[in-house]
PDB file of N, CA and C in Angstrom:
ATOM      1  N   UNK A   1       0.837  -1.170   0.000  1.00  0.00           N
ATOM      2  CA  UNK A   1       0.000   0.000   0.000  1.00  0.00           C
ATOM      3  C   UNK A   1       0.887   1.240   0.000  1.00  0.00           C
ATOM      4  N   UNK A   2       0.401   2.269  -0.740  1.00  0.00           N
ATOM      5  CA  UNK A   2       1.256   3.360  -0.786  1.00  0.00           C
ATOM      6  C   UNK A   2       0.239   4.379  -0.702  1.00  0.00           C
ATOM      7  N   UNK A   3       0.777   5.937   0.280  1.00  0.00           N
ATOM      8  CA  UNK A   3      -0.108   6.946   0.245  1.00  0.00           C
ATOM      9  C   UNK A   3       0.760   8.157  -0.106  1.00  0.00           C
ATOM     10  N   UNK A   4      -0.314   8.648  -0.790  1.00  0.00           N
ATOM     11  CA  UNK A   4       0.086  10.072  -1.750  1.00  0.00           C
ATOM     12  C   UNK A   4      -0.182  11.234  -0.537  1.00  0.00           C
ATOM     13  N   UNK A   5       0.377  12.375  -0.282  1.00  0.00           N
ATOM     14  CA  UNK A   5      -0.398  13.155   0.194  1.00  0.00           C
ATOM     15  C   UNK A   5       0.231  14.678  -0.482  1.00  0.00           C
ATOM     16  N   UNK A   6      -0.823  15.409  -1.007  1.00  0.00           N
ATOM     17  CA  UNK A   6      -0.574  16.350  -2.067  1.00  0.00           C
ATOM     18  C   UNK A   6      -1.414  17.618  -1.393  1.00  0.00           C
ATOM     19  N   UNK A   7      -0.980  18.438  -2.435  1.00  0.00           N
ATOM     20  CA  UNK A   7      -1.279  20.392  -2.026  1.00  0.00           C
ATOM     21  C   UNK A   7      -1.379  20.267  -3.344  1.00  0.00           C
ATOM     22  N   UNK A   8      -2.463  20.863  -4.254  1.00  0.00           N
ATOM     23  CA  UNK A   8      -3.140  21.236  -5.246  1.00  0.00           C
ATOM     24  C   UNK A   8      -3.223  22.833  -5.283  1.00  0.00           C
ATOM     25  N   UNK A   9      -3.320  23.314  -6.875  1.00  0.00           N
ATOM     26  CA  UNK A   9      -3.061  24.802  -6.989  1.00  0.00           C
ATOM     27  C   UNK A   9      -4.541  25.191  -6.547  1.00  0.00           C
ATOM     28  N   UNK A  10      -5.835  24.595  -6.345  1.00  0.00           N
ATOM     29  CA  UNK A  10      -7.008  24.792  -5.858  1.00  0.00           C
ATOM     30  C   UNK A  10      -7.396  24.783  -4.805  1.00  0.00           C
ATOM     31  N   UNK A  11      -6.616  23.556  -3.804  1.00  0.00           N
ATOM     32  CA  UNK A  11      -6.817  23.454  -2.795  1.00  0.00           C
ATOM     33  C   UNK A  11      -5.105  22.976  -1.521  1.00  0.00           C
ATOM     34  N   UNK A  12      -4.755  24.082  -0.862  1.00  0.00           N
ATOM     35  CA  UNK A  12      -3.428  24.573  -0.376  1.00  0.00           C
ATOM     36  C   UNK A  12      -3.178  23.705   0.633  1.00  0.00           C
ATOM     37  N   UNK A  13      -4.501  22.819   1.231  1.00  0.00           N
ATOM     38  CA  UNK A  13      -4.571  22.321   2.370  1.00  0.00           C
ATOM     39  C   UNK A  13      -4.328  20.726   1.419  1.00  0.00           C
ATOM     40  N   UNK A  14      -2.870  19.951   2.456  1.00  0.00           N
ATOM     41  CA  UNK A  14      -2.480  18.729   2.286  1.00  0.00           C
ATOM     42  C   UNK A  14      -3.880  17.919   1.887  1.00  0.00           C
ATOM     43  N   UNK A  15      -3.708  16.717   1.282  1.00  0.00           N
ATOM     44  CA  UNK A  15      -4.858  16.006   1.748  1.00  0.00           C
ATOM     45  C   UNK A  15      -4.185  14.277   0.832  1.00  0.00           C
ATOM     46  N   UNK A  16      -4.576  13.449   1.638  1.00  0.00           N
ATOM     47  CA  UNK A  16      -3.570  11.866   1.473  1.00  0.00           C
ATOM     48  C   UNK A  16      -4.960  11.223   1.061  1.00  0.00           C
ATOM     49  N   UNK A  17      -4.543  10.379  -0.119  1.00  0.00           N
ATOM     50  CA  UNK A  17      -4.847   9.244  -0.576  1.00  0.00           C
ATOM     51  C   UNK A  17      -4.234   7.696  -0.636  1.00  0.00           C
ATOM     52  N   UNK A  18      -5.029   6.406  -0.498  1.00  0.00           N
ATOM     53  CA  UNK A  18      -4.216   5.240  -0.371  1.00  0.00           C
ATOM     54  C   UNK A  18      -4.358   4.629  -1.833  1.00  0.00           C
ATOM     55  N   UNK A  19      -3.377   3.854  -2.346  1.00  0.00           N
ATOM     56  CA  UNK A  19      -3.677   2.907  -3.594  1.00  0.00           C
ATOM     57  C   UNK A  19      -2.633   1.960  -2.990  1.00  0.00           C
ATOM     58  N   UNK A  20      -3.036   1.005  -4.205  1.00  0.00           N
ATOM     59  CA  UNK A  20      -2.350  -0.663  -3.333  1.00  0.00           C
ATOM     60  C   UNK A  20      -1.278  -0.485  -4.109  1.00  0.00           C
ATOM     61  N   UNK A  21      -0.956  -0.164  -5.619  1.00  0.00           N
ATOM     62  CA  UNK A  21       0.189  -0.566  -6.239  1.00  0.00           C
ATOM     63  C   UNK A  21       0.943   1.080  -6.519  1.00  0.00           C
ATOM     64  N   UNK A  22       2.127   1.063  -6.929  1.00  0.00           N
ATOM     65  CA  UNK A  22       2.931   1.967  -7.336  1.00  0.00           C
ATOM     66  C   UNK A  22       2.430   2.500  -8.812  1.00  0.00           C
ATOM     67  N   UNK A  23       2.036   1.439  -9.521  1.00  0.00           N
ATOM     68  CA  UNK A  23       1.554   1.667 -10.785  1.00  0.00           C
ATOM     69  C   UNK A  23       0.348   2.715 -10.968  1.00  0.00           C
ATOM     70  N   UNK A  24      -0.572   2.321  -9.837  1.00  0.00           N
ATOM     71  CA  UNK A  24      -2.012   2.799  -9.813  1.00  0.00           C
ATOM     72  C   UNK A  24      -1.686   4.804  -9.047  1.00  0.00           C
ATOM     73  N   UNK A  25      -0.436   4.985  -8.729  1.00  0.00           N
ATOM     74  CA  UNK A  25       0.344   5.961  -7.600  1.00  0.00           C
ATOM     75  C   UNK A  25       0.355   6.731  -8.917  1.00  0.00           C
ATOM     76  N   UNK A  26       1.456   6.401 -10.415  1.00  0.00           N
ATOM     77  CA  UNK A  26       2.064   7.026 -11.021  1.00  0.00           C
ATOM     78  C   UNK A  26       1.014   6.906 -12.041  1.00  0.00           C
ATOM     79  N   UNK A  27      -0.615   6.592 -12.473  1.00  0.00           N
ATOM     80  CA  UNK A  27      -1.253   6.672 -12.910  1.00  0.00           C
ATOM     81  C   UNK A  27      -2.110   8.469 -12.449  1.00  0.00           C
ATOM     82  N   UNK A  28      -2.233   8.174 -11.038  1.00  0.00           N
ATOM     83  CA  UNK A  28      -2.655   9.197 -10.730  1.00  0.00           C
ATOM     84  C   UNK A  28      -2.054  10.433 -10.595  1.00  0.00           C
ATOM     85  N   UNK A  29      -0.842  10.429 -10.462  1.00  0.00           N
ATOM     86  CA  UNK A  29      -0.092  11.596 -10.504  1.00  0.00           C
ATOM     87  C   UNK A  29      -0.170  11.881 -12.083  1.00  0.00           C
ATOM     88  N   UNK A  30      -0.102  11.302 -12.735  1.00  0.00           N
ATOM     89  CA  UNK A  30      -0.134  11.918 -14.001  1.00  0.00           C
ATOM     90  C   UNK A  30      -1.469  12.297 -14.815  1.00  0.00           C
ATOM     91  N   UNK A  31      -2.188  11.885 -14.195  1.00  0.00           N
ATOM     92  CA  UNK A  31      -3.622  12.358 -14.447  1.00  0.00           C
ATOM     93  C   UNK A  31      -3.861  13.857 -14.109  1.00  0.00           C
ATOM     94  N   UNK A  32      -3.103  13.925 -12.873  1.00  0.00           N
ATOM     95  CA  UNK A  32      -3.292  15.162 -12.414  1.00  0.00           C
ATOM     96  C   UNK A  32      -2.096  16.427 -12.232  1.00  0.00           C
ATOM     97  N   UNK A  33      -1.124  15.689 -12.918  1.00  0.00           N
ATOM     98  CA  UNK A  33      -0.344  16.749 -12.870  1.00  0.00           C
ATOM     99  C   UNK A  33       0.232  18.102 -12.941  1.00  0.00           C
ATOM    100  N   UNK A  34      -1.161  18.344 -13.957  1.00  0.00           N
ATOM    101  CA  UNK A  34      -1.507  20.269 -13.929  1.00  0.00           C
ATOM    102  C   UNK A  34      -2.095  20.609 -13.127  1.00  0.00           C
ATOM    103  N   UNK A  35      -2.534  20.181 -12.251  1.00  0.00           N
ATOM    104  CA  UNK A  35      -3.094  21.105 -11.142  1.00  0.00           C
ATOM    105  C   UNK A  35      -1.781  20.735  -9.573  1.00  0.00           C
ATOM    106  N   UNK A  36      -1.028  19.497  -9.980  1.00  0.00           N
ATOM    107  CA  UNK A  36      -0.269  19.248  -8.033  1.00  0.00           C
ATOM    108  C   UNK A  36       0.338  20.616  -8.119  1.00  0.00           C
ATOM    109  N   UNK A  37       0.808  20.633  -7.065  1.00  0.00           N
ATOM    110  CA  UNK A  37       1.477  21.904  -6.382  1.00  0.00           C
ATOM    111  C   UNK A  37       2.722  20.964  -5.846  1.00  0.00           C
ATOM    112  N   UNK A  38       2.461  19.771  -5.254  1.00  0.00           N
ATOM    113  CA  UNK A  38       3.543  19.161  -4.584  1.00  0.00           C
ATOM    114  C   UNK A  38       2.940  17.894  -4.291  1.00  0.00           C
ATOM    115  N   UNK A  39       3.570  17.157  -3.988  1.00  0.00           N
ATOM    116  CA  UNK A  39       3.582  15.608  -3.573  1.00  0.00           C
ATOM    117  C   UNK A  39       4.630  14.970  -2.873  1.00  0.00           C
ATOM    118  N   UNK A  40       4.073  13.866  -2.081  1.00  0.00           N
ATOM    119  CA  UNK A  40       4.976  13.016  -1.448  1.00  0.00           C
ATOM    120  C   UNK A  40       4.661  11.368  -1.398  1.00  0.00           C
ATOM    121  N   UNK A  41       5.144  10.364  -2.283  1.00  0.00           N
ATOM    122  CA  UNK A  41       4.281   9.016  -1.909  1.00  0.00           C
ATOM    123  C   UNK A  41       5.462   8.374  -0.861  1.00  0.00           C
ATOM    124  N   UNK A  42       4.434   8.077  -0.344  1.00  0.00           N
ATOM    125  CA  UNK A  42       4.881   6.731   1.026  1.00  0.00           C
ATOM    126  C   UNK A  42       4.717   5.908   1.441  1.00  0.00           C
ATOM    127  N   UNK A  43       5.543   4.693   1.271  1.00  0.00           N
ATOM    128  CA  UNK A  43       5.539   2.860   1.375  1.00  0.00           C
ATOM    129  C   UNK A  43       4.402   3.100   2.868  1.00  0.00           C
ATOM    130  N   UNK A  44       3.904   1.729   2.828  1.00  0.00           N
ATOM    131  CA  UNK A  44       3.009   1.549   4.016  1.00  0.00           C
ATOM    132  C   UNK A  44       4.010   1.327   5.490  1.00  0.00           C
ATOM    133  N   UNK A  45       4.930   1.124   4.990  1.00  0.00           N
ATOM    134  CA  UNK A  45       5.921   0.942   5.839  1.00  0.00           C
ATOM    135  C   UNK A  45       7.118   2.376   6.384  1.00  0.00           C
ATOM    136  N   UNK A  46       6.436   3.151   6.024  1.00  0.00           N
ATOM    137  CA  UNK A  46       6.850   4.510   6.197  1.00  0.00           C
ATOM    138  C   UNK A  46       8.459   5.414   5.333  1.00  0.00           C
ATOM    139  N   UNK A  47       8.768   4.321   4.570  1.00  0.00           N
ATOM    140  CA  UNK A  47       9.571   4.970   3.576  1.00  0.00           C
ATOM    141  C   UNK A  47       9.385   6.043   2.488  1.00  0.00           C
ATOM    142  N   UNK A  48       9.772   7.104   2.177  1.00  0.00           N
ATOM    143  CA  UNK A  48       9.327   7.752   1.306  1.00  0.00           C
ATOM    144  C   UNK A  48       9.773   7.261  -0.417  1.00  0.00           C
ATOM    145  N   UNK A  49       9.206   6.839  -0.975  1.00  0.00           N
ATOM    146  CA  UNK A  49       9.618   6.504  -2.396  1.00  0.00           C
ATOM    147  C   UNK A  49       9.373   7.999  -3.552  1.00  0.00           C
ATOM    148  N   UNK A  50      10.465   7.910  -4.474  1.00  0.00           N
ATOM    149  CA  UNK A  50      11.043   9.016  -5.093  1.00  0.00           C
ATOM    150  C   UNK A  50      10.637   8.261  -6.306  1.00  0.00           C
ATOM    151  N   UNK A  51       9.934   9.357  -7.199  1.00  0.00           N
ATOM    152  CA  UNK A  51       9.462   9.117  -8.354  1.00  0.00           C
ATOM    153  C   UNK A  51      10.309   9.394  -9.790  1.00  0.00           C
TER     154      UNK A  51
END
């Protein structure tokens, strides 16, 4: 399990999402990539993984 937690140019306030795979992580970041402001994904195990 990996969680995203992002700041959007709409909305300034953090806010975390869970997905099970890395794949389904870098699906969504790129869906949305004109609007992140910033991001951070993180192993369920509390590692930060670098995209």
């Amino acid at each position: 399990m990996y969680i995203v937690e992002i700041t959007t140019i709409t909305n300034p306030a953090e806010v975390s999402y869970e997905f099970g795979s890395l794949d389904e992580v870098k699906i969504f970041l790129e869906k949305n990539r004109e609007i992140l402001q910033s991001y951070v994904v993180v192993h369920k195990n509390g590692n930060i993984v670098k995209l």
